[in-house]
N, C-alpha and C. Protein backbone atom coordinates (compact mmCIF):
# COMPACT_ATOMS: atom_id res chain seq x y z
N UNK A 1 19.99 56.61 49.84
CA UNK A 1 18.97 57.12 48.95
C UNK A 1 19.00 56.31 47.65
N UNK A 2 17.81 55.88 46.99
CA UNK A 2 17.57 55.06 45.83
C UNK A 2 16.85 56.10 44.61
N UNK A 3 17.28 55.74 43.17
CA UNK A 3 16.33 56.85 42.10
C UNK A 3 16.01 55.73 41.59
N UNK A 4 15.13 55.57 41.30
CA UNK A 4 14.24 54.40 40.14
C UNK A 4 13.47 55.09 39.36
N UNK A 5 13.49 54.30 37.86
CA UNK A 5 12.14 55.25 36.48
C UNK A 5 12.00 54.10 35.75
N UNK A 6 10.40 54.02 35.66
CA UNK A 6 10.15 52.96 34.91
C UNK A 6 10.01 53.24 33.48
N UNK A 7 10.83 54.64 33.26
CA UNK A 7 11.82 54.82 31.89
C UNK A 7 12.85 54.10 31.96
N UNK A 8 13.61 52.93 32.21
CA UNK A 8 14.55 52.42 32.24
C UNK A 8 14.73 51.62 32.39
N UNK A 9 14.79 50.02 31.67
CA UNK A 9 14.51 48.78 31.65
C UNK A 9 15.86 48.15 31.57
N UNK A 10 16.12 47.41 32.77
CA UNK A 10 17.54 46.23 32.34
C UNK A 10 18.84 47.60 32.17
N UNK A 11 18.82 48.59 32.84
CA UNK A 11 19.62 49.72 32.27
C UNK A 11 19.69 50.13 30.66
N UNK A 12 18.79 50.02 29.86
CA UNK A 12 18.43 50.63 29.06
C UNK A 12 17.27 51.85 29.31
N UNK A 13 17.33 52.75 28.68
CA UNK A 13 16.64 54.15 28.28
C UNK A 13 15.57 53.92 27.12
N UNK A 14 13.95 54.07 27.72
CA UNK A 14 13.13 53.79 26.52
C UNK A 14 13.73 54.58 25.81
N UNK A 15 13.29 54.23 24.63
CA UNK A 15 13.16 54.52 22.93
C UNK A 15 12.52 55.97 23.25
N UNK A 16 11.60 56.03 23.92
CA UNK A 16 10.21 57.73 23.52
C UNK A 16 10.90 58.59 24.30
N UNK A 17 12.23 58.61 25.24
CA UNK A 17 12.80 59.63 25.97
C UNK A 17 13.93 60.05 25.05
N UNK A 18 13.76 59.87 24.20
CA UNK A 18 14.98 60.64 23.25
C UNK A 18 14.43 60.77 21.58
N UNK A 19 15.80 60.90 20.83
CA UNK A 19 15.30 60.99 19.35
C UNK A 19 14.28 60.15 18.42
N UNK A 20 14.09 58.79 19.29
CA UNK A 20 13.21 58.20 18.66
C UNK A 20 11.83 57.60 19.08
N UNK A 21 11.48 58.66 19.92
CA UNK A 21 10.43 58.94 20.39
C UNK A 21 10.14 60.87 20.54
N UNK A 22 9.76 61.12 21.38
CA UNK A 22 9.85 62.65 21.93
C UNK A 22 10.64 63.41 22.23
N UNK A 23 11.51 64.05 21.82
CA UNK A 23 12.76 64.31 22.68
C UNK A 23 12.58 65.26 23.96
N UNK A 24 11.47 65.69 23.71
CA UNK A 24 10.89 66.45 25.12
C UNK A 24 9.75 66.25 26.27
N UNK A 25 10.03 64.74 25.73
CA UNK A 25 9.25 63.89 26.84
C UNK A 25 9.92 63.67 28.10
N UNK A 26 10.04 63.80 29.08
CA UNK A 26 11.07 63.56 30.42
C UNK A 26 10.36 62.46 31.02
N UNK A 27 11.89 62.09 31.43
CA UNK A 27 11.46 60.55 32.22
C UNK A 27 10.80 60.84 33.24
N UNK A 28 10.45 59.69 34.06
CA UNK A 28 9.35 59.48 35.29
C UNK A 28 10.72 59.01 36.25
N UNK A 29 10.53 59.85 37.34
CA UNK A 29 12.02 59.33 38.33
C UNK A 29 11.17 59.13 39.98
N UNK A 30 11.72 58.31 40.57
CA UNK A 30 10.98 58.47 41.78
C UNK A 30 12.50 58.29 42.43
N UNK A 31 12.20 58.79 44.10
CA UNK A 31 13.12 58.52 45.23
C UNK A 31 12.73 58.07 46.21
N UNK A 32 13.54 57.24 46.49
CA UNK A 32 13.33 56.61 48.45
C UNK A 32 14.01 56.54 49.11
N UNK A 33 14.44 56.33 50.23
CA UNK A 33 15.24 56.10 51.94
C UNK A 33 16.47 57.08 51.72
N UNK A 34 15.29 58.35 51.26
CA UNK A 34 16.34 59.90 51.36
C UNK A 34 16.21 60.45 52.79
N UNK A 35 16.97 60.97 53.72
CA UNK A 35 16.83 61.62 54.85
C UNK A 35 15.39 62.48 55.53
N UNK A 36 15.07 62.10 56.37
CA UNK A 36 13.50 62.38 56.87
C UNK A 36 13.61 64.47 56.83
N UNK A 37 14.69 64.59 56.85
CA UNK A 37 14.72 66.38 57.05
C UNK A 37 14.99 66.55 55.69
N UNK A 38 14.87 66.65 54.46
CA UNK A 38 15.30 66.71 53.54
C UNK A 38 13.37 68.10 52.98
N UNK A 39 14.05 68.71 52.72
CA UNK A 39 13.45 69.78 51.99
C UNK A 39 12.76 69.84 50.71
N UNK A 40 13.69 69.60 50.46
CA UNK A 40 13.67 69.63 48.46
C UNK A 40 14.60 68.58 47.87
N UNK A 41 14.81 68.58 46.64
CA UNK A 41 15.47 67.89 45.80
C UNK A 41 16.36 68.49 44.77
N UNK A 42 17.08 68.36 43.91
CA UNK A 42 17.60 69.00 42.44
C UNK A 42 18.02 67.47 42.12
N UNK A 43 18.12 67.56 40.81
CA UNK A 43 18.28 66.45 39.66
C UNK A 43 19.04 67.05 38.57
N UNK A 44 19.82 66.40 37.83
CA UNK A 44 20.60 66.36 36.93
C UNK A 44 21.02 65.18 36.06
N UNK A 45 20.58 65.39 35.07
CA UNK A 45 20.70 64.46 33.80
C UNK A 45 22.04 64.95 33.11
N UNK A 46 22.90 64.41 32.59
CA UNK A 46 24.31 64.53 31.75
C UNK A 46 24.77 63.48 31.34
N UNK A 47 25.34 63.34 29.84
CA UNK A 47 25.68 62.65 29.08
C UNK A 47 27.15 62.64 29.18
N UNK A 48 27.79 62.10 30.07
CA UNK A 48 29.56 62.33 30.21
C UNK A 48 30.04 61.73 28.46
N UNK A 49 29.44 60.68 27.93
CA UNK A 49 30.05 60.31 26.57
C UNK A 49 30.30 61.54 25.37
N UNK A 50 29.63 62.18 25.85
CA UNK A 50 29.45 63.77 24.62
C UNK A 50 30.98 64.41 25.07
N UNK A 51 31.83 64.17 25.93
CA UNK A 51 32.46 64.58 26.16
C UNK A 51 33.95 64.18 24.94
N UNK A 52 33.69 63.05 24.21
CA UNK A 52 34.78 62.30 22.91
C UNK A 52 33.91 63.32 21.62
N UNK A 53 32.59 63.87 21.63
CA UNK A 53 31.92 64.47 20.71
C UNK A 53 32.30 66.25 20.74
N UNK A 54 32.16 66.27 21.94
CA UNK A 54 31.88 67.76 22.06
C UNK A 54 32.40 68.44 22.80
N UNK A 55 33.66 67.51 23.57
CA UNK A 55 34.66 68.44 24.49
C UNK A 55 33.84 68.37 26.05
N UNK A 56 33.37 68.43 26.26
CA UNK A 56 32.22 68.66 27.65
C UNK A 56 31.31 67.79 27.46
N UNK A 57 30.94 67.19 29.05
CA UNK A 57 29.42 66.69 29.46
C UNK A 57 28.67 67.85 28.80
N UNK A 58 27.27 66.34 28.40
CA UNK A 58 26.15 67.83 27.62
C UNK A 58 24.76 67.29 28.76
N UNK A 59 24.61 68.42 29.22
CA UNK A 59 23.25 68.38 30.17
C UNK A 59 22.36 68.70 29.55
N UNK A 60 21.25 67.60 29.77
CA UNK A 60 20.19 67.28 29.28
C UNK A 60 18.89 67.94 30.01
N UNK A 61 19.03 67.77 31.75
CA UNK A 61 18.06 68.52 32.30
C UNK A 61 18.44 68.97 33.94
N UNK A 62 18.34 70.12 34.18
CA UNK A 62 18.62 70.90 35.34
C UNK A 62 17.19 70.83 36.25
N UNK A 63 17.16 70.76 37.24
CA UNK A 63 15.62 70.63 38.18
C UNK A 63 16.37 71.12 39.58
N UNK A 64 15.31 71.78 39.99
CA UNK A 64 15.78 72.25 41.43
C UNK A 64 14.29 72.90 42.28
N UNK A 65 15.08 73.23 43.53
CA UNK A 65 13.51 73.10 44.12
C UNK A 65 12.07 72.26 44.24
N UNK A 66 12.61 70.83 43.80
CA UNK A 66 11.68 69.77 43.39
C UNK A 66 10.77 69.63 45.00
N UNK A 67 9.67 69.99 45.47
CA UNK A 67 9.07 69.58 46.29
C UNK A 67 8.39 68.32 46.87
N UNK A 68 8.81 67.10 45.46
CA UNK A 68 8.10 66.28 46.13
C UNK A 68 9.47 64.76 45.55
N UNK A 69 8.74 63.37 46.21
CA UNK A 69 10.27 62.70 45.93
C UNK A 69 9.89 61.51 44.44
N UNK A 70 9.32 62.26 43.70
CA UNK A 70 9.32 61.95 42.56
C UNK A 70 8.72 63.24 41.30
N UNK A 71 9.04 62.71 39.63
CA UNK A 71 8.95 63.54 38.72
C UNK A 71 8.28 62.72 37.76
N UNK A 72 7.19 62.88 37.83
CA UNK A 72 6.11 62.33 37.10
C UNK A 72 6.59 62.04 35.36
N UNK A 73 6.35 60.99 34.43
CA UNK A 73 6.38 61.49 32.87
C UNK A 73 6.39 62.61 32.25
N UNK A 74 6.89 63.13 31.44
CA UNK A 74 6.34 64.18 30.91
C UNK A 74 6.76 65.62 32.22
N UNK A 75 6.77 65.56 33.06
CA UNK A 75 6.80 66.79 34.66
C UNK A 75 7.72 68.35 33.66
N UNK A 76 8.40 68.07 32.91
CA UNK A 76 9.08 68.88 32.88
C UNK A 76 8.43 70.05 31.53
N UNK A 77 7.54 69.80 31.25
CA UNK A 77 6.29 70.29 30.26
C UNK A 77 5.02 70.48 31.42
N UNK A 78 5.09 69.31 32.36
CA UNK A 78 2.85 69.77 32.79
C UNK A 78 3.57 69.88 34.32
N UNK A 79 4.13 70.39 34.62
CA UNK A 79 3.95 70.21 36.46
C UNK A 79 4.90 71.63 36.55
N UNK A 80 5.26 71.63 37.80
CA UNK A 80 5.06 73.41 38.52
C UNK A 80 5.14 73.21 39.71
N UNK A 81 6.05 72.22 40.13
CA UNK A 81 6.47 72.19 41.70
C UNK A 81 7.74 72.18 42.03
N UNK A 82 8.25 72.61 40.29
CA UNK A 82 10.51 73.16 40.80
C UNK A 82 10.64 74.14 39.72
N UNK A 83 11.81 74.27 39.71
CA UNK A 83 11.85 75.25 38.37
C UNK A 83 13.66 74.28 37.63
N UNK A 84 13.39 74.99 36.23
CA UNK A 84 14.53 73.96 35.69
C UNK A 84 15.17 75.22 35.25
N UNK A 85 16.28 74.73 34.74
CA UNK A 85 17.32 75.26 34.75
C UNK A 85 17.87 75.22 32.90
N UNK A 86 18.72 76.16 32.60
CA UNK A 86 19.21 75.21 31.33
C UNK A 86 20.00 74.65 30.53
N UNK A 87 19.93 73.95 29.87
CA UNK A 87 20.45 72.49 29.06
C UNK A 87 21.33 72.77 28.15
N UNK A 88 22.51 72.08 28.13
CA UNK A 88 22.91 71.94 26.73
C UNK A 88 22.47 72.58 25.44
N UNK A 89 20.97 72.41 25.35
CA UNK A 89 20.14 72.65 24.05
C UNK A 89 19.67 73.74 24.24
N UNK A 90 20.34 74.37 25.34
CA UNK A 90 20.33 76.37 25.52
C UNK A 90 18.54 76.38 26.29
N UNK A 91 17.55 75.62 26.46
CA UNK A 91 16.59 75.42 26.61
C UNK A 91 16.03 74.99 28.32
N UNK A 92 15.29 75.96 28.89
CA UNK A 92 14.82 75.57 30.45
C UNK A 92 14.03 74.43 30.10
N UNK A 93 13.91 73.37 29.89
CA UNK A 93 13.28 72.05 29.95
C UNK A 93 14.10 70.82 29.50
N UNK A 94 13.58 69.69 30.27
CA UNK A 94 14.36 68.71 29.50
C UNK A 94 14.75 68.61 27.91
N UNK A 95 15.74 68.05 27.73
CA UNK A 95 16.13 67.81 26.53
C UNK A 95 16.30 66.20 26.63
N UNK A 96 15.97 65.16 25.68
CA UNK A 96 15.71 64.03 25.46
C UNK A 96 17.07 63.30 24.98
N UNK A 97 17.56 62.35 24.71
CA UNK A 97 18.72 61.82 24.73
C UNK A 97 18.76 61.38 23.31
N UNK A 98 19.94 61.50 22.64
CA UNK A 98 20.39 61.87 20.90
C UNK A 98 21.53 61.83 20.82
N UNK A 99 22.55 60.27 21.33
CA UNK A 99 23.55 60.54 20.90
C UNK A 99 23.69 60.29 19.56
N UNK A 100 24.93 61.21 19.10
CA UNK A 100 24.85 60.60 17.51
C UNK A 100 25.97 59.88 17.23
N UNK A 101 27.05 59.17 17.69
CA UNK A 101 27.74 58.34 16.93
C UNK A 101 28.01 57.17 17.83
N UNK A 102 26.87 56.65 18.48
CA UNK A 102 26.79 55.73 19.33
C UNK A 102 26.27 55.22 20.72
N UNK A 103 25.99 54.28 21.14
CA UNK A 103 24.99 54.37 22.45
C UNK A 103 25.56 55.15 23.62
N UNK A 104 25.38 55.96 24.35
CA UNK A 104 25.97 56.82 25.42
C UNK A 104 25.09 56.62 26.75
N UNK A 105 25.85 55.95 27.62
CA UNK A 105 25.14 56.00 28.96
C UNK A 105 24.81 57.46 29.37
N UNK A 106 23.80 57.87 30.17
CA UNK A 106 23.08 58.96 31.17
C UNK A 106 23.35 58.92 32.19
N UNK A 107 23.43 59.75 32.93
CA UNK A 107 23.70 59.74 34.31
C UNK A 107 22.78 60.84 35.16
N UNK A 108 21.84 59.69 35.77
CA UNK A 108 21.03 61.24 36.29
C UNK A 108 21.25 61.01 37.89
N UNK A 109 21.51 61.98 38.44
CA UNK A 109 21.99 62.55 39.66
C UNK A 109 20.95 63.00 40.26
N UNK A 110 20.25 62.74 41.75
CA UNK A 110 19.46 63.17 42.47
C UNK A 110 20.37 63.63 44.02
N UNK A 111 19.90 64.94 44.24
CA UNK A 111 20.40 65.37 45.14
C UNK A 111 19.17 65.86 46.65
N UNK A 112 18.76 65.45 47.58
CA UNK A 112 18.52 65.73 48.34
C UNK A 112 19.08 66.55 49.15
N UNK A 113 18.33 67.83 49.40
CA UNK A 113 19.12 68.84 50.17
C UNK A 113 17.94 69.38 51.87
N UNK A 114 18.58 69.91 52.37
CA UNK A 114 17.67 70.84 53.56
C UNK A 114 16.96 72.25 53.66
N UNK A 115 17.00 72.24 52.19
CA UNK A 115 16.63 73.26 51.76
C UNK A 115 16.17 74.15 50.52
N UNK A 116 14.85 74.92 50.34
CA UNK A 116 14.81 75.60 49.02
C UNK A 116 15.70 76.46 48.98
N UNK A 117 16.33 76.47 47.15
CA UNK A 117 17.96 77.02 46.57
C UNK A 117 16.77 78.60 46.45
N UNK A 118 17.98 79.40 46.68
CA UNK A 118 17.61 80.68 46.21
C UNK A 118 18.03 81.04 44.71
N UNK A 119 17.59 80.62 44.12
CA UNK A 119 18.04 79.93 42.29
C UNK A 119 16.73 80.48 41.26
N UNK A 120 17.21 81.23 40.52
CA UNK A 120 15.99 81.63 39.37
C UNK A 120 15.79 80.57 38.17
N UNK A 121 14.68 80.49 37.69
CA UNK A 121 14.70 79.61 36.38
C UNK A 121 15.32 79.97 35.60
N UNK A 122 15.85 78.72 34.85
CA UNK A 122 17.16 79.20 33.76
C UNK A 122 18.19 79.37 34.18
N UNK A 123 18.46 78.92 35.70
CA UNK A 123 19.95 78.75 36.28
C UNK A 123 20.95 78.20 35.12
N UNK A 124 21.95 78.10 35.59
CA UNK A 124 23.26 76.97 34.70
C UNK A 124 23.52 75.95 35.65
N UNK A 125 23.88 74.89 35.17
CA UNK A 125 24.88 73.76 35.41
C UNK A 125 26.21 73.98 37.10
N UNK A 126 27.06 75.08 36.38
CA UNK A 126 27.57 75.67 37.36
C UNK A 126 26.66 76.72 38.55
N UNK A 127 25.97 77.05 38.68
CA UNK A 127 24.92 78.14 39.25
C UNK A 127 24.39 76.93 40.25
N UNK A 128 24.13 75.95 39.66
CA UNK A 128 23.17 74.82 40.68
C UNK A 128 24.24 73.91 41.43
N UNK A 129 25.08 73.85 40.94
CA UNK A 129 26.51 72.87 41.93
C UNK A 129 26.98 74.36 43.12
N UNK A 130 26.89 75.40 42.71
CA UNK A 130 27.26 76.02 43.48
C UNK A 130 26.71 76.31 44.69
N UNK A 131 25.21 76.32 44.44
CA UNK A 131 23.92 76.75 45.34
C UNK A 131 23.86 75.09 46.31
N UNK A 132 23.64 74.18 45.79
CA UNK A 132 23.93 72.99 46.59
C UNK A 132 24.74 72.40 47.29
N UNK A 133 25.84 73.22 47.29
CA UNK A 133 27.28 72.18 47.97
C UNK A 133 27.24 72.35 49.34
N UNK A 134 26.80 73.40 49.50
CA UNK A 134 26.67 73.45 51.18
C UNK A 134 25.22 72.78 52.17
N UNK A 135 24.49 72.34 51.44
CA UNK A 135 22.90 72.01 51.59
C UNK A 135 22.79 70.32 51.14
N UNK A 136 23.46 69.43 50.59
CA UNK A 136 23.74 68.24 50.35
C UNK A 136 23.37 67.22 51.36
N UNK A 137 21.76 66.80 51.99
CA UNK A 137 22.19 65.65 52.77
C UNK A 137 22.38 64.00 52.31
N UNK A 138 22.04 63.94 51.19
CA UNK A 138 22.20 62.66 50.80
C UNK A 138 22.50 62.60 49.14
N UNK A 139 22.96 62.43 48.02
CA UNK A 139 22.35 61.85 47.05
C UNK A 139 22.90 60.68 46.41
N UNK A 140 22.18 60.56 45.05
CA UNK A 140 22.08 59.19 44.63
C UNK A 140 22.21 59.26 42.46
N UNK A 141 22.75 57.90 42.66
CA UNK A 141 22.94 58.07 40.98
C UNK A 141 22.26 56.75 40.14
N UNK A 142 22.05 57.10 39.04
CA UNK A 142 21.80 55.79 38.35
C UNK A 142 22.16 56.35 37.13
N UNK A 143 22.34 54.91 36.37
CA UNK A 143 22.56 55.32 34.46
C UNK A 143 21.85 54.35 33.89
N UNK A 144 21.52 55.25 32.73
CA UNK A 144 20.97 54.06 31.62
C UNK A 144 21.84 54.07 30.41
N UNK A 145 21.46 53.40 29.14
CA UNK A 145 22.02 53.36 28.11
C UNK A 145 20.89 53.92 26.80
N UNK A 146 20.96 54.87 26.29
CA UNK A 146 20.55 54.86 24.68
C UNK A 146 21.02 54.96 23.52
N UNK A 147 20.32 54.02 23.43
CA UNK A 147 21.26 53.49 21.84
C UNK A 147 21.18 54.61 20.31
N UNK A 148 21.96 54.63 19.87
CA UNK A 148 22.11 56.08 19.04
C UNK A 148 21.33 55.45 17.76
């Protein structure tokens, strides 16, 4: 399985997906040569560097039940085909990337599963690793970098 966003140039993170642009603009993610039985999707964005800041990975955006194998610009404000979960920033929608004492790679995690999660909006972090571990047929990772 492959994640590609043409938010993400040379492994850099545009500028408008975080503090110096929108911070509640969400990237554009697409997927390919995920398993032909594959159901749904969940995604996960986390900042492992927040972890020298703040003790813990800080999650940026929870997605689950994704019906289709991409997440349009912006999806996590205008679209209505998963439900999200929430963030770090206590908030069911993406949260945009803001490190503050230096560039911090992202790590967003796509999970292909066989199935819709029986998961309410506003799940947690832990709530969605739990609901997926048994339903897992493929996933896939990529990172970018934004510069603080």
């Amino acid at each position: 399985m492959k994640i590609v966003s043409q938010g993400i140039k040379d492994g850099v993170i545009d500028d408008k997906y975080g503090k110096r642009g929108n911070i509640d603009l969400s990237l554009p993610l697409a997927f390919s040569d995920y398993p032909k039985n594959t159901i749904s999707f969940a995604v996960i964005i986390e900042d492992f560097d927040a972890i020298e800041v703040c003790g813990h990975d800080f999650v940026h955006w929870l997605v689950a039940n994704l019906d289709k194998p991409y997440l349009e610009e912006n999806a996590s404000l205008n679209s209505h085909n998963f439900i999200e979960g929430k963030n770090d920033f206590n908030r069911n929608n993406y949260g945009g990337m803001a490190p503050p004492d230096r560039p911090h790679y992202y790590d967003i995690t796509v999970y292909a599963l066989d199935c819709f999660l029986d998961i309410n909006e506003g799940f947690t972090y832990q709530e969605l690793k739990d609901k997926i571990k048994n339903h897992i047929l493929d996933e896939a990772n990529i990172k970018g970098l934004y510069k603080n």
